[in-house]
C-alpha atoms as a PDB file:
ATOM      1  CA  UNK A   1      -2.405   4.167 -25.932  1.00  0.00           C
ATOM      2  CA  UNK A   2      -4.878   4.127 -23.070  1.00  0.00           C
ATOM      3  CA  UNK A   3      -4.154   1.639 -19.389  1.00  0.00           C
ATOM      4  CA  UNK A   4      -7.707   0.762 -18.251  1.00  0.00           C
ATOM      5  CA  UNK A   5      -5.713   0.214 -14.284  1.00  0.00           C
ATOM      6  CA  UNK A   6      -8.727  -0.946 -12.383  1.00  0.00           C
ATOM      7  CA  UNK A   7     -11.345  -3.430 -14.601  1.00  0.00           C
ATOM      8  CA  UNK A   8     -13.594  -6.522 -13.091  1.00  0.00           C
ATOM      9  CA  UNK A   9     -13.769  -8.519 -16.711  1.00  0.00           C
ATOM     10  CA  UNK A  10     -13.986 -11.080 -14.262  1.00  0.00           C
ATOM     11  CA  UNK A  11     -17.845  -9.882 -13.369  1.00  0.00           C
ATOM     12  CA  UNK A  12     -21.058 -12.085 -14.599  1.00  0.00           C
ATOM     13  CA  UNK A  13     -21.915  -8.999 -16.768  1.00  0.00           C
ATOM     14  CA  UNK A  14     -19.308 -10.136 -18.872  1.00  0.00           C
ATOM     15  CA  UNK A  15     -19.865 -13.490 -19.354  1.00  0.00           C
ATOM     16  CA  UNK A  16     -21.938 -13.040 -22.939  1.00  0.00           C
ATOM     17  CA  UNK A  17     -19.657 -10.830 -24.572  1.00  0.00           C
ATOM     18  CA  UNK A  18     -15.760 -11.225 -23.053  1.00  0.00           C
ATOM     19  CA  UNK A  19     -14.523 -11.082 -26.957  1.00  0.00           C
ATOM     20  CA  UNK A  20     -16.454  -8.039 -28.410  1.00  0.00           C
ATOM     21  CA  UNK A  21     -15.984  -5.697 -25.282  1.00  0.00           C
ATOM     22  CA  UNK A  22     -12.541  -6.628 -25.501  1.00  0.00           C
ATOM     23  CA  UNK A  23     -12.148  -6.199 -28.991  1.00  0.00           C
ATOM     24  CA  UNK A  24     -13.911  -2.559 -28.448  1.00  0.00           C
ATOM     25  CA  UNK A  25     -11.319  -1.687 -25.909  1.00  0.00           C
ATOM     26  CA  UNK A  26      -8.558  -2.330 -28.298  1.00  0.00           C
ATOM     27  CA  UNK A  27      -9.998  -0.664 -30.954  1.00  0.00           C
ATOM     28  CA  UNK A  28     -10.507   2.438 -28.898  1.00  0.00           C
ATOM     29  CA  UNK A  29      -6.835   2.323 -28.159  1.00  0.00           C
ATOM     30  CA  UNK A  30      -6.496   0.698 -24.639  1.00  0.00           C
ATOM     31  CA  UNK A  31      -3.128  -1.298 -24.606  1.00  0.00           C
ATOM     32  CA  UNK A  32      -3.262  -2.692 -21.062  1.00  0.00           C
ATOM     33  CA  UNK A  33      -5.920  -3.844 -18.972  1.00  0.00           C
ATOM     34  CA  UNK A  34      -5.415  -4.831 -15.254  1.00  0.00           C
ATOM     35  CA  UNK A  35      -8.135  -7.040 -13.856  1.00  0.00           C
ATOM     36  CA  UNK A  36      -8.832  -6.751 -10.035  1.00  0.00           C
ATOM     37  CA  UNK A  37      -9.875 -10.182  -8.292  1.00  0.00           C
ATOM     38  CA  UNK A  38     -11.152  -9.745  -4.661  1.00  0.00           C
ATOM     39  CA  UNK A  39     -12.052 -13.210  -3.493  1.00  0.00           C
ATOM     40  CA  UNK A  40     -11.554 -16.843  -4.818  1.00  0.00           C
ATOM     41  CA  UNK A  41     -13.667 -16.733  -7.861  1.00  0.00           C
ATOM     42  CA  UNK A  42     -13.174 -13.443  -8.932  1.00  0.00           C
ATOM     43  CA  UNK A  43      -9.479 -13.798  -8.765  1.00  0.00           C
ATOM     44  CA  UNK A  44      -8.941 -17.615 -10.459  1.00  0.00           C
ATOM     45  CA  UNK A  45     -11.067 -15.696 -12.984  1.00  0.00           C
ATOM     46  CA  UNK A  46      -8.408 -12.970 -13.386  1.00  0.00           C
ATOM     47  CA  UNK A  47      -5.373 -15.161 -13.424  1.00  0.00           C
ATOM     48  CA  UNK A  48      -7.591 -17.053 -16.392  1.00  0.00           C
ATOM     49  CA  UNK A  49      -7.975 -14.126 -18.276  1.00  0.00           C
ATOM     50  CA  UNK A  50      -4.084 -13.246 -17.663  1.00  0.00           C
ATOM     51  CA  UNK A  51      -3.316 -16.033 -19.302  1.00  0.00           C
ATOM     52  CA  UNK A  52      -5.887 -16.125 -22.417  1.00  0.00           C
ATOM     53  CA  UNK A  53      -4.615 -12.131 -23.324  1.00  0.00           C
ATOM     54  CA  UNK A  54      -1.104 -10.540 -23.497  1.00  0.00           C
ATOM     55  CA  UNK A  55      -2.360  -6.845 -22.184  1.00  0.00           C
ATOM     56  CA  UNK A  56      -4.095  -8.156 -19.638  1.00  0.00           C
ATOM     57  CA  UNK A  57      -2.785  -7.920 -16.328  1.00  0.00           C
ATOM     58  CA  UNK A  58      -3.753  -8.851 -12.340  1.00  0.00           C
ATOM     59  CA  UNK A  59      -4.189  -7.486  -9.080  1.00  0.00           C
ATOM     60  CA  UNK A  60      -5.128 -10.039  -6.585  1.00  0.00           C
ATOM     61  CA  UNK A  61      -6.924  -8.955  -2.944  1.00  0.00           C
ATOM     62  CA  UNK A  62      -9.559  -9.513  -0.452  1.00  0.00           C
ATOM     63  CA  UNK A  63     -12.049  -6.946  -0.675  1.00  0.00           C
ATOM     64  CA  UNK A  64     -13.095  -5.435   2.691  1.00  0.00           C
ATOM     65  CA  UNK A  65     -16.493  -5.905   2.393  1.00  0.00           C
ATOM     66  CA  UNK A  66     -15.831  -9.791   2.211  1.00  0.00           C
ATOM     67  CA  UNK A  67     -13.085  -9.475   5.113  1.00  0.00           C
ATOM     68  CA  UNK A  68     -15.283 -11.403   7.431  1.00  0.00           C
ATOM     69  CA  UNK A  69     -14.740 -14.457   5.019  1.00  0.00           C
ATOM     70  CA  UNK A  70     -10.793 -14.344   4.406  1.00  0.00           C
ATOM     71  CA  UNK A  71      -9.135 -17.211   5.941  1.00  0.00           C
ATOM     72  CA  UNK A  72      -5.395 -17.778   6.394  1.00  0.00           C
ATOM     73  CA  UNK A  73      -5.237 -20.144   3.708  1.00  0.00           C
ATOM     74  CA  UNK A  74      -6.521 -17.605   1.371  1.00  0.00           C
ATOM     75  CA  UNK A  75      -3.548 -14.892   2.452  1.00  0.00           C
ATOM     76  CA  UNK A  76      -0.971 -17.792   1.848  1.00  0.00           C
ATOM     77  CA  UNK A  77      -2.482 -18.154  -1.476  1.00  0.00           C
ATOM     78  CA  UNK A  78      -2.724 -14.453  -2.655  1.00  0.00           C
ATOM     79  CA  UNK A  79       1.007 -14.833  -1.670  1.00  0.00           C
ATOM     80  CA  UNK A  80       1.527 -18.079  -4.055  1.00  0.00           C
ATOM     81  CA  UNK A  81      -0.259 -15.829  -7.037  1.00  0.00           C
ATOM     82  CA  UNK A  82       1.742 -12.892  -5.974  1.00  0.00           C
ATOM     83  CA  UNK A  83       5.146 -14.755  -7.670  1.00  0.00           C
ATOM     84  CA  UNK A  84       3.424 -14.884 -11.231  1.00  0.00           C
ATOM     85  CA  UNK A  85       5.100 -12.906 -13.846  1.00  0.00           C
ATOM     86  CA  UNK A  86       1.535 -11.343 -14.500  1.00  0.00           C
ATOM     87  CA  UNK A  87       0.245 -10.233 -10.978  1.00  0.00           C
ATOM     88  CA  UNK A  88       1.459  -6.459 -10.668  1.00  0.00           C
ATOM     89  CA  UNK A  89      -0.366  -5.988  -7.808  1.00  0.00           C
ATOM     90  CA  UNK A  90      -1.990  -7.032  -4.477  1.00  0.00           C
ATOM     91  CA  UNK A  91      -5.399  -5.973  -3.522  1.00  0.00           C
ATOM     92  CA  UNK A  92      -8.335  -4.182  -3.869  1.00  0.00           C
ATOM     93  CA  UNK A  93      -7.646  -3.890  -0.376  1.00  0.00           C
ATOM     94  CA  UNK A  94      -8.685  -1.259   2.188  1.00  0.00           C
ATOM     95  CA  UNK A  95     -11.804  -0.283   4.312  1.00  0.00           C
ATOM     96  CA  UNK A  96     -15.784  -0.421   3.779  1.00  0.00           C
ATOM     97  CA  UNK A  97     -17.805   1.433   6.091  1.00  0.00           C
ATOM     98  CA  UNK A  98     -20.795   2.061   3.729  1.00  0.00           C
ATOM     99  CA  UNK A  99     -21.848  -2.001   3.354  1.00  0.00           C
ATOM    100  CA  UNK A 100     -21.685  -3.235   7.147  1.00  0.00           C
ATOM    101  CA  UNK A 101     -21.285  -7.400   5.954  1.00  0.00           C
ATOM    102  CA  UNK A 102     -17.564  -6.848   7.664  1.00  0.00           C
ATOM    103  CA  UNK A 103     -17.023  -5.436  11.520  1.00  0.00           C
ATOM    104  CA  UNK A 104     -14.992  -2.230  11.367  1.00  0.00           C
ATOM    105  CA  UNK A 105     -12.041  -4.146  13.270  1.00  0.00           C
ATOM    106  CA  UNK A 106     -12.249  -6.799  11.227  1.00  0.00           C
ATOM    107  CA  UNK A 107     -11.751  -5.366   7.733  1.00  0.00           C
ATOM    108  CA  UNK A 108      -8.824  -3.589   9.190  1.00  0.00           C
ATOM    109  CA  UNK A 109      -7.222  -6.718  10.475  1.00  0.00           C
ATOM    110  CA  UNK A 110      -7.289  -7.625   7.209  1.00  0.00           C
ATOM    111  CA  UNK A 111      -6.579  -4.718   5.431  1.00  0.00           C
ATOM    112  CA  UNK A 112      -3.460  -4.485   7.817  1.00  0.00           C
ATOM    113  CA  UNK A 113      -2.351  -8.187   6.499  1.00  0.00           C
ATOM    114  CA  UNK A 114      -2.488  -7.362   3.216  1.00  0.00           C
ATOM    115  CA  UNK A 115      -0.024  -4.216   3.395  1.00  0.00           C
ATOM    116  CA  UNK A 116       2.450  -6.531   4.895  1.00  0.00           C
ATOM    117  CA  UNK A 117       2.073  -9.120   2.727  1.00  0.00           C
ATOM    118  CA  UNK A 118       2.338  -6.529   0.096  1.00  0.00           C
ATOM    119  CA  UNK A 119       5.317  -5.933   1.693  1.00  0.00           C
ATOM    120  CA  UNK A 120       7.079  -8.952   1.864  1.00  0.00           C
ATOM    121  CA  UNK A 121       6.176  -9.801  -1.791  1.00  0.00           C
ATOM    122  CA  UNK A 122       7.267  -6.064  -2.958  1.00  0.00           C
ATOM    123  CA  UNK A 123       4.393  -5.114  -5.233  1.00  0.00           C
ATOM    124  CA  UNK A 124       2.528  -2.160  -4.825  1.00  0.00           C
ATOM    125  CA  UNK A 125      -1.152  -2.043  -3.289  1.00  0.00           C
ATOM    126  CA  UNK A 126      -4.897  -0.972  -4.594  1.00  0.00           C
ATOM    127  CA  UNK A 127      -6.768   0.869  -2.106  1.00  0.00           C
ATOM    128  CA  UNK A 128     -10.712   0.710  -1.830  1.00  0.00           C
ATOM    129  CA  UNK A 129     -11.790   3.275   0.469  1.00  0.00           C
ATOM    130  CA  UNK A 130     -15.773   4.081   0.751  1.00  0.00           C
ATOM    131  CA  UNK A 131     -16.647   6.468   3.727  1.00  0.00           C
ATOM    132  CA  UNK A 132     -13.637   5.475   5.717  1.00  0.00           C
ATOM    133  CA  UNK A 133     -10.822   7.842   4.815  1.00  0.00           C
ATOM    134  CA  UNK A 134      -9.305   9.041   8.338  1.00  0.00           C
ATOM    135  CA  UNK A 135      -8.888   5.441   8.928  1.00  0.00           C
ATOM    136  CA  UNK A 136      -7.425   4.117   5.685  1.00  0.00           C
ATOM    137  CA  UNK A 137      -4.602   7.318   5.688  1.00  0.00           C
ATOM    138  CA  UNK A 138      -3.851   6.297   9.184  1.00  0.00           C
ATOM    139  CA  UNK A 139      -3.488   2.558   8.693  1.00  0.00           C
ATOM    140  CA  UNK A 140      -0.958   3.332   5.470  1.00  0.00           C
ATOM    141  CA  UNK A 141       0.915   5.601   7.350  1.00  0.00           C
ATOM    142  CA  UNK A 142       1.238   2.965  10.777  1.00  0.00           C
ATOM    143  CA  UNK A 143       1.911   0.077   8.407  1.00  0.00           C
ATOM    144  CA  UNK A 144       4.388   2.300   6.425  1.00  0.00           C
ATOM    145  CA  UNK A 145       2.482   1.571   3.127  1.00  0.00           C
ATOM    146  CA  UNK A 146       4.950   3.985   1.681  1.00  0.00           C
ATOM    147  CA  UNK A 147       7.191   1.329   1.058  1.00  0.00           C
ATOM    148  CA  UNK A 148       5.333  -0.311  -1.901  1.00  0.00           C
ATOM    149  CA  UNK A 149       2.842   2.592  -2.662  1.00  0.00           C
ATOM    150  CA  UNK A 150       0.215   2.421  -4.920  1.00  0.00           C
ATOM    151  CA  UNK A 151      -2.895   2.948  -6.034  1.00  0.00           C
ATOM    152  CA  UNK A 152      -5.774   5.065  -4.577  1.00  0.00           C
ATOM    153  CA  UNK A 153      -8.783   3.692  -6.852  1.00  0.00           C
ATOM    154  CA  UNK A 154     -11.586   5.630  -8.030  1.00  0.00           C
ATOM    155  CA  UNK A 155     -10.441   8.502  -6.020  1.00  0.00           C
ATOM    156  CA  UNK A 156     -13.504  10.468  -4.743  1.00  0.00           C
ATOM    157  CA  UNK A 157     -11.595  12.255  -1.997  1.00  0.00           C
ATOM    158  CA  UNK A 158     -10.633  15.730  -1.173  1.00  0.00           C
ATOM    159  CA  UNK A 159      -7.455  17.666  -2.522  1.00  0.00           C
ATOM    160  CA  UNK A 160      -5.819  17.969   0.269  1.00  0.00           C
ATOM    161  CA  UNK A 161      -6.099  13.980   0.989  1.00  0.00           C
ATOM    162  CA  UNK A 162      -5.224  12.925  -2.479  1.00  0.00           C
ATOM    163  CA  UNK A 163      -1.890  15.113  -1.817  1.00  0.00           C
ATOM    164  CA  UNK A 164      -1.310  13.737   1.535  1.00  0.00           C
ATOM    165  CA  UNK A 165      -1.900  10.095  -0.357  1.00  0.00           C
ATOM    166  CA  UNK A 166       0.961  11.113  -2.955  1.00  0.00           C
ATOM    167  CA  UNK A 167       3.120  11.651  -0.066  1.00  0.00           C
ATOM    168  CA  UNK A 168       2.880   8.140   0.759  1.00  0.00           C
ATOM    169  CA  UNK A 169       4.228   7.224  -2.694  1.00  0.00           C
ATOM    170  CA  UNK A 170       0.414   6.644  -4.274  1.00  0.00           C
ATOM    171  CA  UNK A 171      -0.605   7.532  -7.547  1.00  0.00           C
ATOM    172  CA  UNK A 172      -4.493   8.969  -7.913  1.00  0.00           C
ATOM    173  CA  UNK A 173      -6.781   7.028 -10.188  1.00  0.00           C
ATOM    174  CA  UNK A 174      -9.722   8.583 -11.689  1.00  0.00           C
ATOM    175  CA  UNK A 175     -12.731   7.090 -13.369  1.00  0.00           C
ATOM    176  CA  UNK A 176     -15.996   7.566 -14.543  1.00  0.00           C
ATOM    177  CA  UNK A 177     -17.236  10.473 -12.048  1.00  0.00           C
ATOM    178  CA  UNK A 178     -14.297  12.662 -13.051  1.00  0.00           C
ATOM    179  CA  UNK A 179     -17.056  12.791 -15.668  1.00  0.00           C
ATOM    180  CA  UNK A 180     -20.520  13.202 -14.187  1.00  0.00           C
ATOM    181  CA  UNK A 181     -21.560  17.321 -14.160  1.00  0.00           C
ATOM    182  CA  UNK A 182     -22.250  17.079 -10.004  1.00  0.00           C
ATOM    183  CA  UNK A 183     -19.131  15.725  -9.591  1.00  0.00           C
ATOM    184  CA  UNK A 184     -17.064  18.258  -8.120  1.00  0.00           C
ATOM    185  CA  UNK A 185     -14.171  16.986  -5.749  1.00  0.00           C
ATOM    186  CA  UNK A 186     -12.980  14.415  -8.420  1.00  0.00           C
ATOM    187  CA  UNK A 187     -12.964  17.225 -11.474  1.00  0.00           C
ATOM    188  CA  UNK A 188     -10.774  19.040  -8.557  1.00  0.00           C
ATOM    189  CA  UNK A 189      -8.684  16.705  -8.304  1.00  0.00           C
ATOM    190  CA  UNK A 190      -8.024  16.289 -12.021  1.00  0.00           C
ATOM    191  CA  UNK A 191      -7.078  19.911 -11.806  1.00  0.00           C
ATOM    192  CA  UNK A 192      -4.618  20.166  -8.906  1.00  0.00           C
ATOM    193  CA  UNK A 193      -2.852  16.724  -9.247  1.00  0.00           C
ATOM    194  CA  UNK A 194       0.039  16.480 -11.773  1.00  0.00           C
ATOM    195  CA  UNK A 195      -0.642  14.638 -14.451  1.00  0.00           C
ATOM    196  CA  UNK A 196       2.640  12.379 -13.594  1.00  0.00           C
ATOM    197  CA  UNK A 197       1.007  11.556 -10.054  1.00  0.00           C
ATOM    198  CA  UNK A 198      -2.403  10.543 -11.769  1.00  0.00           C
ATOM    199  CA  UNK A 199      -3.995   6.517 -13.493  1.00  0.00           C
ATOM    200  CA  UNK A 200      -7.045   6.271 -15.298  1.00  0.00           C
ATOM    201  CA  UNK A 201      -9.364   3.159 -14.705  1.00  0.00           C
ATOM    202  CA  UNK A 202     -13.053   2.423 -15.705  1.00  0.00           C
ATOM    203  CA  UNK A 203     -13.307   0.145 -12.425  1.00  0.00           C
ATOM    204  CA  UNK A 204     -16.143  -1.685 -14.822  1.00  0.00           C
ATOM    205  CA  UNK A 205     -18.912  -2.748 -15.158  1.00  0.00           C
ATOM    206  CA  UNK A 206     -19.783  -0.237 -12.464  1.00  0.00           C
ATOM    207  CA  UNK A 207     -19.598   3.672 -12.581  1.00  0.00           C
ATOM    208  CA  UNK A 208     -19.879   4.631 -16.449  1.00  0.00           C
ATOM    209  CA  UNK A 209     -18.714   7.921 -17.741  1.00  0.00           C
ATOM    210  CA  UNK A 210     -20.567  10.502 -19.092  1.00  0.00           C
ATOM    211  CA  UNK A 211     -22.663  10.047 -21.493  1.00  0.00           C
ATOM    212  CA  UNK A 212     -23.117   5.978 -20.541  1.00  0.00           C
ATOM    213  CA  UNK A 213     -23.679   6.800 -17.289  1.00  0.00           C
ATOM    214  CA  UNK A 214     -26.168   4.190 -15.502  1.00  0.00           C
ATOM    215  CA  UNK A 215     -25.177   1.945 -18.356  1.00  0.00           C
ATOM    216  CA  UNK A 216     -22.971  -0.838 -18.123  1.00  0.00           C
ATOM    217  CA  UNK A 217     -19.491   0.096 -17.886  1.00  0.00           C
ATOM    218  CA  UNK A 218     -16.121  -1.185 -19.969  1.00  0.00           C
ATOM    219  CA  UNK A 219     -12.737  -0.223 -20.708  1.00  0.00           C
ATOM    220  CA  UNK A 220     -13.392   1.227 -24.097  1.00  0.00           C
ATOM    221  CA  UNK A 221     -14.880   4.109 -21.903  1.00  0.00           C
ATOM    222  CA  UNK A 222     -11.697   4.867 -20.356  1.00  0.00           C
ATOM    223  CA  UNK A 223     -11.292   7.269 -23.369  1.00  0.00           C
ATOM    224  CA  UNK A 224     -13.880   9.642 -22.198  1.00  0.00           C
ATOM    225  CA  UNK A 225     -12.116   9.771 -18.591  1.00  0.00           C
ATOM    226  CA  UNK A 226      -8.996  11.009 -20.349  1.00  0.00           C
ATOM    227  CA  UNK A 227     -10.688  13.112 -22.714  1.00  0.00           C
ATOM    228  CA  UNK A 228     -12.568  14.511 -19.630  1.00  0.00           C
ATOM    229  CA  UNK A 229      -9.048  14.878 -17.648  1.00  0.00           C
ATOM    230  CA  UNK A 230      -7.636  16.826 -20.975  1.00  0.00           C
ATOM    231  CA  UNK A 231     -10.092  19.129 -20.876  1.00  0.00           C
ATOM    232  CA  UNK A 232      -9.994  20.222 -17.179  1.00  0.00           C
ATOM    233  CA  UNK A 233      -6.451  20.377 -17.506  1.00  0.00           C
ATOM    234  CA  UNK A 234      -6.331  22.067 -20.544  1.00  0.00           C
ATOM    235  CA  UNK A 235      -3.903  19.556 -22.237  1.00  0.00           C
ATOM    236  CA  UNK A 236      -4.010  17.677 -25.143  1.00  0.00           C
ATOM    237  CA  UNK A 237      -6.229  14.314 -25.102  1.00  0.00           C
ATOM    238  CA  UNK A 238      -2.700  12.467 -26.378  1.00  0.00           C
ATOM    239  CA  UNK A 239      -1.019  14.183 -23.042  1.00  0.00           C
ATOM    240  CA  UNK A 240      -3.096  12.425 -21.091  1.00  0.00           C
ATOM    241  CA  UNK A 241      -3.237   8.977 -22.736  1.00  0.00           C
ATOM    242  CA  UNK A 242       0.684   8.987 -22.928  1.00  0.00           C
ATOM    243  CA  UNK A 243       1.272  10.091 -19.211  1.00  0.00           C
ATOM    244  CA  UNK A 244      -1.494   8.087 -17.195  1.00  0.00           C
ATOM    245  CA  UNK A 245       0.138   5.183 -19.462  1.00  0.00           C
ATOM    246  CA  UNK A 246       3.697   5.762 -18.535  1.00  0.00           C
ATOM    247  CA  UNK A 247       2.495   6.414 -14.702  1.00  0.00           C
ATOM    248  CA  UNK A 248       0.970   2.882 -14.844  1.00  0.00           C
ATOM    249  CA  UNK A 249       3.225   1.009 -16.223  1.00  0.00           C
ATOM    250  CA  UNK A 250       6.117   2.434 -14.205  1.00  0.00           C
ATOM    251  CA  UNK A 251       3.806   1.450 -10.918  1.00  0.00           C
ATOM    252  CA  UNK A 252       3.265  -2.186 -11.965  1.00  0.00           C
ATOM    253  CA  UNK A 253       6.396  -2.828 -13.695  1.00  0.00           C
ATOM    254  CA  UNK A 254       5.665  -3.510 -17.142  1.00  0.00           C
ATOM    255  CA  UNK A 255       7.730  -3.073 -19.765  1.00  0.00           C
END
């Protein structure tokens, strides 16, 4: 049993073939799926799919590339959504310094909203983080992020960080680059974190493993991210399905 934690189902590259890529992720073994909305379509389209499929979960955020556009309204309803049975978590949330559509200050405003309202709502938190980690590990540590913990998604960080992340009561998710042969701090990663502190995600359609890389991405491919993780750990492929399962499902609450 694989949990695909971090999926966008809710993308347009979806929209011709929803049933068969599903039906490929089931047959590959993936029990749960949680869908990540970011903004008002993406995340109506989540809560749509939550409903439609049993092992599909959501995670419902503003994305910090889109900060600029988050109104107050929106917050108060991410914090309506936040009460379904089916929302497990709140975000992607964190900080974008690679696209510049958000001021710096800005995105942390309302990356600094979302922890609380994380807070409040007691659900744990998905962290985006793209050329910006001194300020995302500072902001969870002043907002005391440890409280709800979460998710560091698509981990592409150092060592060091990812253990000063588990510290604050996150789990590490890996994805498709634990994969790719140049990638070397996420395959060091998958050696020095415990396998109880670590989630596997395909964050699709983007960033296929190994051998669909530059393809479109689903959750079937999860697979090769834990067969990948098996082998650098030197653990069985079953190990690693069972564990990063457990892990998630502990994290979000599910049964």
């Amino acid at each position: 049993m694989l949990f695909d934690t971090h999926a966008h189902l809710n993308a347009e590259q979806f929209e011709e073939d929803l049933v068969e890529v599903i039906t490929r992720a089931k047959d590959e073994g993936v029990s749960n799926i949680v869908v990540v909305g970011f903004d008002r379509p993406t995340i109506n389209k989540a809560m749509e799919l939550t409903e439609k499929y049993e092992f599909i979960y959501a995670c419902v955020g503003w994305h910090p590339v889109d900060a600029i556009d988050m109104t107050d309204e929106d917050l108060d309803w991410i914090e309506e959504l936040a009460s379904h049975p089916k929302v497990v978590a709140i975000g992607e949330m964190g900080l974008d310094y690679y696209w510049d559509k958000s001021p710096k200050d800005i995105q942390k405003e309302v990356f600094r909203k979302q922890i609380r309202l994380a807070k409040k709502v007691k659900l744990p938190i998905v962290i985006h983080n793209r050329d910006a980690t001194a300020d995302v590990v500072e902001i969870l540590k002043e907002e005391d992020a440890k409280e709800v913990g979460g998710i560091m998604h698509c981990y592409g960080g150092s060592v060091e960080t990812a253990k000063e992340c588990i510290d604050m009561n996150f789990l590490i998710s890996l994805g498709g680059p634990v994969t790719f042969k140049n990638a070397k701090k996420p395959k060091e990663v998958a050696v020095e974190v415990p396998l109880d502190k670590l989630l596997i995600e395909t964050d699709c359609p983007y960033l296929a493993p190994h051998p669909n890389r530059g393809k479109r991405n689903e959750p079937s491919y999860v697979k090769l991210v834990a067969e990948q993780i098996a082998e650098l750990k030197g653990v069985t492929y079953e190990e690693v399905a069972e564990i990063t399962t457990r892990n998630a499902k502990k994290l979000f609450g599910i049964n």
